[in-house]
C-alpha atoms as a PDB file:
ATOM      1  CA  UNK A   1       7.251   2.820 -34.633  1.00  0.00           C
ATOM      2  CA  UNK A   2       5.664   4.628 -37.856  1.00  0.00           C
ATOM      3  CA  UNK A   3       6.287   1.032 -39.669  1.00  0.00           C
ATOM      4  CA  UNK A   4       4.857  -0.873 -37.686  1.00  0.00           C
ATOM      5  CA  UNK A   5       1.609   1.112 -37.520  1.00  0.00           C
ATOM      6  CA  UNK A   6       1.556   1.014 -41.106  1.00  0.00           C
ATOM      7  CA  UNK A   7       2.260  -2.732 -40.840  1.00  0.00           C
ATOM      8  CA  UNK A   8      -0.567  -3.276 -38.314  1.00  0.00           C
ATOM      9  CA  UNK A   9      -3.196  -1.386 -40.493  1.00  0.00           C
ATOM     10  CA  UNK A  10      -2.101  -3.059 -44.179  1.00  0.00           C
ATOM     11  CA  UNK A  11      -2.342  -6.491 -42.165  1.00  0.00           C
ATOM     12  CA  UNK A  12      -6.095  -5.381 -40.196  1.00  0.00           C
ATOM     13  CA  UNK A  13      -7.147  -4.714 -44.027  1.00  0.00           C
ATOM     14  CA  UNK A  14      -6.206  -8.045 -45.470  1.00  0.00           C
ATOM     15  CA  UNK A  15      -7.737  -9.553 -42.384  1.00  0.00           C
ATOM     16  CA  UNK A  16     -11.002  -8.329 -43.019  1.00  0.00           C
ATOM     17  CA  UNK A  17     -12.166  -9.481 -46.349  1.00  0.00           C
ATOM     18  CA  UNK A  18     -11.983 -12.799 -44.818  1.00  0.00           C
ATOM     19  CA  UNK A  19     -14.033 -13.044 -41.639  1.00  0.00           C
ATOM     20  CA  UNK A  20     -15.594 -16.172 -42.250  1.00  0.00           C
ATOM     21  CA  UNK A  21     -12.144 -18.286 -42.568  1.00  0.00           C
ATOM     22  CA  UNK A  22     -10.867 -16.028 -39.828  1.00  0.00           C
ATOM     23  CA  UNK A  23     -13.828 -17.053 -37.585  1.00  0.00           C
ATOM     24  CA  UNK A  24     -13.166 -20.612 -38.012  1.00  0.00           C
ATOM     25  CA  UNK A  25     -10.041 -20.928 -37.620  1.00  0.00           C
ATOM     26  CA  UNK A  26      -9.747 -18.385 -34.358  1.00  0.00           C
ATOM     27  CA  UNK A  27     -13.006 -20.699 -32.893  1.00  0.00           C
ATOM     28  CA  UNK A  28     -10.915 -23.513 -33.070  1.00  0.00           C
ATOM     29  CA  UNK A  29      -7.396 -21.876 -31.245  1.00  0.00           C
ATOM     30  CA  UNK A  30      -9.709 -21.408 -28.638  1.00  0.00           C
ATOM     31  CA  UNK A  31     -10.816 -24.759 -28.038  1.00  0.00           C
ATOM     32  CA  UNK A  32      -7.301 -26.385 -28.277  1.00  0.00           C
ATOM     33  CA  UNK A  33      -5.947 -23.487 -25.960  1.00  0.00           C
ATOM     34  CA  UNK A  34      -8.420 -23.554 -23.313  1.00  0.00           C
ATOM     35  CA  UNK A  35      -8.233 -26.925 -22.654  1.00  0.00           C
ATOM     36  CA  UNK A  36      -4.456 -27.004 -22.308  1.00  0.00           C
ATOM     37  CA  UNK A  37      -4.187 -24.607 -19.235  1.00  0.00           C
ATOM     38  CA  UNK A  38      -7.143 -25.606 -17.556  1.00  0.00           C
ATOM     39  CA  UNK A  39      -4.816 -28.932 -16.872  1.00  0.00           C
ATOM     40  CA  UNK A  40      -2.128 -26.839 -16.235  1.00  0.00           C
ATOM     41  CA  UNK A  41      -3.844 -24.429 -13.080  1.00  0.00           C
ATOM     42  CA  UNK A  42      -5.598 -27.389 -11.584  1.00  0.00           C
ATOM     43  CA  UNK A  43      -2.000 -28.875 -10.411  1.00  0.00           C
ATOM     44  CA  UNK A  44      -1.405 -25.184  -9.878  1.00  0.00           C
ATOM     45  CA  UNK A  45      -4.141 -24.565  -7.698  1.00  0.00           C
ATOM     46  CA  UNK A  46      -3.522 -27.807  -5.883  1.00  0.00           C
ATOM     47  CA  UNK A  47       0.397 -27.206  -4.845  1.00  0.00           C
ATOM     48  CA  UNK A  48      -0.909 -23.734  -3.912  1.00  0.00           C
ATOM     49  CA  UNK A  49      -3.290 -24.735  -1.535  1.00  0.00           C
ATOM     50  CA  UNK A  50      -0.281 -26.515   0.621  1.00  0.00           C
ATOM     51  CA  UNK A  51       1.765 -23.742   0.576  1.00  0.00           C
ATOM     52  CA  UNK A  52      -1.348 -21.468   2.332  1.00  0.00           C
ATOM     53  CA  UNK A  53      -1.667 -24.217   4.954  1.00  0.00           C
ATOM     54  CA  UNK A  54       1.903 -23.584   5.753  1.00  0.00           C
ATOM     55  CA  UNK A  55       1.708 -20.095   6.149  1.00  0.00           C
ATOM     56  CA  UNK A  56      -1.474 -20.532   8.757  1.00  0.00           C
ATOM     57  CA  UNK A  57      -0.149 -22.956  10.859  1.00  0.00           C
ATOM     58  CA  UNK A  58       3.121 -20.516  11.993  1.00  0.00           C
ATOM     59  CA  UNK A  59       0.806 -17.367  11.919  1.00  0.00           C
ATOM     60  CA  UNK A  60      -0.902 -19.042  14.575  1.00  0.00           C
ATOM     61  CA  UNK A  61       1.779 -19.528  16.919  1.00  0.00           C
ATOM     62  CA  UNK A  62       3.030 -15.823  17.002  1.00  0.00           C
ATOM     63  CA  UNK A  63      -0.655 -15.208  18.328  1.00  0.00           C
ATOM     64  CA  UNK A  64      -2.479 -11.894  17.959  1.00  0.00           C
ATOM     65  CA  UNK A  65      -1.372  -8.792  16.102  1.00  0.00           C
ATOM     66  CA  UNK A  66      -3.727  -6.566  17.968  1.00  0.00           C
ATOM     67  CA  UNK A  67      -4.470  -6.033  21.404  1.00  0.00           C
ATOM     68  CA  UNK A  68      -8.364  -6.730  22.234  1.00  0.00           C
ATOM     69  CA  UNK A  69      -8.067  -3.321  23.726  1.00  0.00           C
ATOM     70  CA  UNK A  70      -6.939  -2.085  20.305  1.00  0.00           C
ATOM     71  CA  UNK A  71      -9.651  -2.996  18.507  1.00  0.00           C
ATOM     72  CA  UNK A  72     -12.194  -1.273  21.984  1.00  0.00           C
ATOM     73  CA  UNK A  73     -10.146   1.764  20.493  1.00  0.00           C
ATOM     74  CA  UNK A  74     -11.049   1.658  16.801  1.00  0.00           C
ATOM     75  CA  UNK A  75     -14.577   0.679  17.746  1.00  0.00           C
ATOM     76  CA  UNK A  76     -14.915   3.556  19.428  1.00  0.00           C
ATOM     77  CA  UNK A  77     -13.645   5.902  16.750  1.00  0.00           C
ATOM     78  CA  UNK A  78     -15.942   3.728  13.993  1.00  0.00           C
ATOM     79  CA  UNK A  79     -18.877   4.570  15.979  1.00  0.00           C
ATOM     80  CA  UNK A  80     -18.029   8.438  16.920  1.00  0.00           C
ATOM     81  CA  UNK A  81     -17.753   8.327  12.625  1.00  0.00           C
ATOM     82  CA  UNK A  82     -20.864   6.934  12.809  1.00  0.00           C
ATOM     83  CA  UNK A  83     -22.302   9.760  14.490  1.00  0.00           C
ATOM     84  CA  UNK A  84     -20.391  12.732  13.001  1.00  0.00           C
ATOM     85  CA  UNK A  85     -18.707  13.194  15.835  1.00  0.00           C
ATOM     86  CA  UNK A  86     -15.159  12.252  15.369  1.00  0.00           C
ATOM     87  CA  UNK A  87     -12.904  15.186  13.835  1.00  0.00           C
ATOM     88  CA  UNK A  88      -9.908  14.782  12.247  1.00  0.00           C
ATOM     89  CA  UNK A  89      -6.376  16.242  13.665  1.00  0.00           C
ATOM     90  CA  UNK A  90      -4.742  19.918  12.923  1.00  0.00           C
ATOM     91  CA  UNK A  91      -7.764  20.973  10.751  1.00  0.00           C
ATOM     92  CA  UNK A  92     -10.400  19.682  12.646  1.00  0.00           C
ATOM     93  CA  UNK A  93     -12.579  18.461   9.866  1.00  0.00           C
ATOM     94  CA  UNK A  94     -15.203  16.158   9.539  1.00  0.00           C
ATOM     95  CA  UNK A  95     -13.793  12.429   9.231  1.00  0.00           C
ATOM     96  CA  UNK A  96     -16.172  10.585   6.823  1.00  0.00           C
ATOM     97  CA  UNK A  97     -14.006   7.852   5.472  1.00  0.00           C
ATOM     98  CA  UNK A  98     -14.127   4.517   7.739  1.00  0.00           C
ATOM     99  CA  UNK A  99     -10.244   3.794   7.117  1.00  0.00           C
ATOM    100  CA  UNK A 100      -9.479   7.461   8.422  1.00  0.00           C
ATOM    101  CA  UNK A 101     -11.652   6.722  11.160  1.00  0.00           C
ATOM    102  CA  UNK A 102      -9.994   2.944  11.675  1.00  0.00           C
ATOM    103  CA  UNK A 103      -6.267   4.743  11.369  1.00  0.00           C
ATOM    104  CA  UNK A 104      -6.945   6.920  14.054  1.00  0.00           C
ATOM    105  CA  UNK A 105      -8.265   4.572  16.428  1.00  0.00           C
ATOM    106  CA  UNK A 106      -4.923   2.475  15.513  1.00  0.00           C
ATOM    107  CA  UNK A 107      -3.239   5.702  16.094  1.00  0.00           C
ATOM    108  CA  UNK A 108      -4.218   6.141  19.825  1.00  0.00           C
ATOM    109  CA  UNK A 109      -3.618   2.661  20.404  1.00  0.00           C
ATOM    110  CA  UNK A 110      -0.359   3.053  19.538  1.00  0.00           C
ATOM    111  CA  UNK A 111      -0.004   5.978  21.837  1.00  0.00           C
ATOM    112  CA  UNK A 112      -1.262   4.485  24.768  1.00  0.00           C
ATOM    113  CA  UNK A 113       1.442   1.526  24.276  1.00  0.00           C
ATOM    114  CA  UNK A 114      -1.135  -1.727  23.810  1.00  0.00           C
ATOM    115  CA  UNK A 115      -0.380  -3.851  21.112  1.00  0.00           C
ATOM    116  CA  UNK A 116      -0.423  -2.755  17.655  1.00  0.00           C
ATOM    117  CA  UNK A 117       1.971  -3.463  14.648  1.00  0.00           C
ATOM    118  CA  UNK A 118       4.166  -0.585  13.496  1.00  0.00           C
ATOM    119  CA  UNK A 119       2.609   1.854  10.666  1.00  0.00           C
ATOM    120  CA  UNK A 120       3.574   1.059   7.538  1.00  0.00           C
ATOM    121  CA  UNK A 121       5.658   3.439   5.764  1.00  0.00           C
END
């Protein structure tokens, strides 16, 4: 490791008495590199772009993920937020974040038995 510091700061040295040939030549890499993989992620982005429309056509056939009265549930929690009314479990403090607030709602949901994915773990 100590060598190649020592070769990294001999070579950064060397490097900068010439700046003007350095500029140059690095002005000119960059030109004849960017124009390479632009080509390259515009047949990218295009084979891409099929793949996605794959993926939404049989997400649409499992149909929702959440129950309409799920989302009643974390509306309500959002708004008691809102308000500074909604307190949090055991310690009973304040909830001020708007995930906490939407992970709760989720939470009863799930309690209740309507339609809600499993928590992540």
């Amino acid at each position: 490791m100590a060598t190649k510091k020592a070769a990294k700061k001999s070579s950064s040295k060397k490097s900068s008495g010439s700046k003007s040939a350095s500029k140059k030549s690095s002005s000119s890499r960059k030109s004849a590199s960017r124009k390479t993989p632009a080509k390259k992620s515009t047949s990218h982005k295009s084979t891409s772009k099929k793949k996605s429309a794959s993926k939404k056509t049989s997400s649409k056939s499992s149909g929702r993920k959440y129950s309409p009265s799920a989302g009643k549930d974390v509306e309500r929690e959002m708004h008691a937020m809102k308000k500074g009314k909604l307190r949090s479990g055991r310690s009973g403090k304040k909830v001020t974040n708007p995930k906490q607030a939407i992970a709760i709602g989720l939470s009863e949901a799930r309690r209740e038995g309507k339609k809600v994915p499993a928590k992540k773990s």
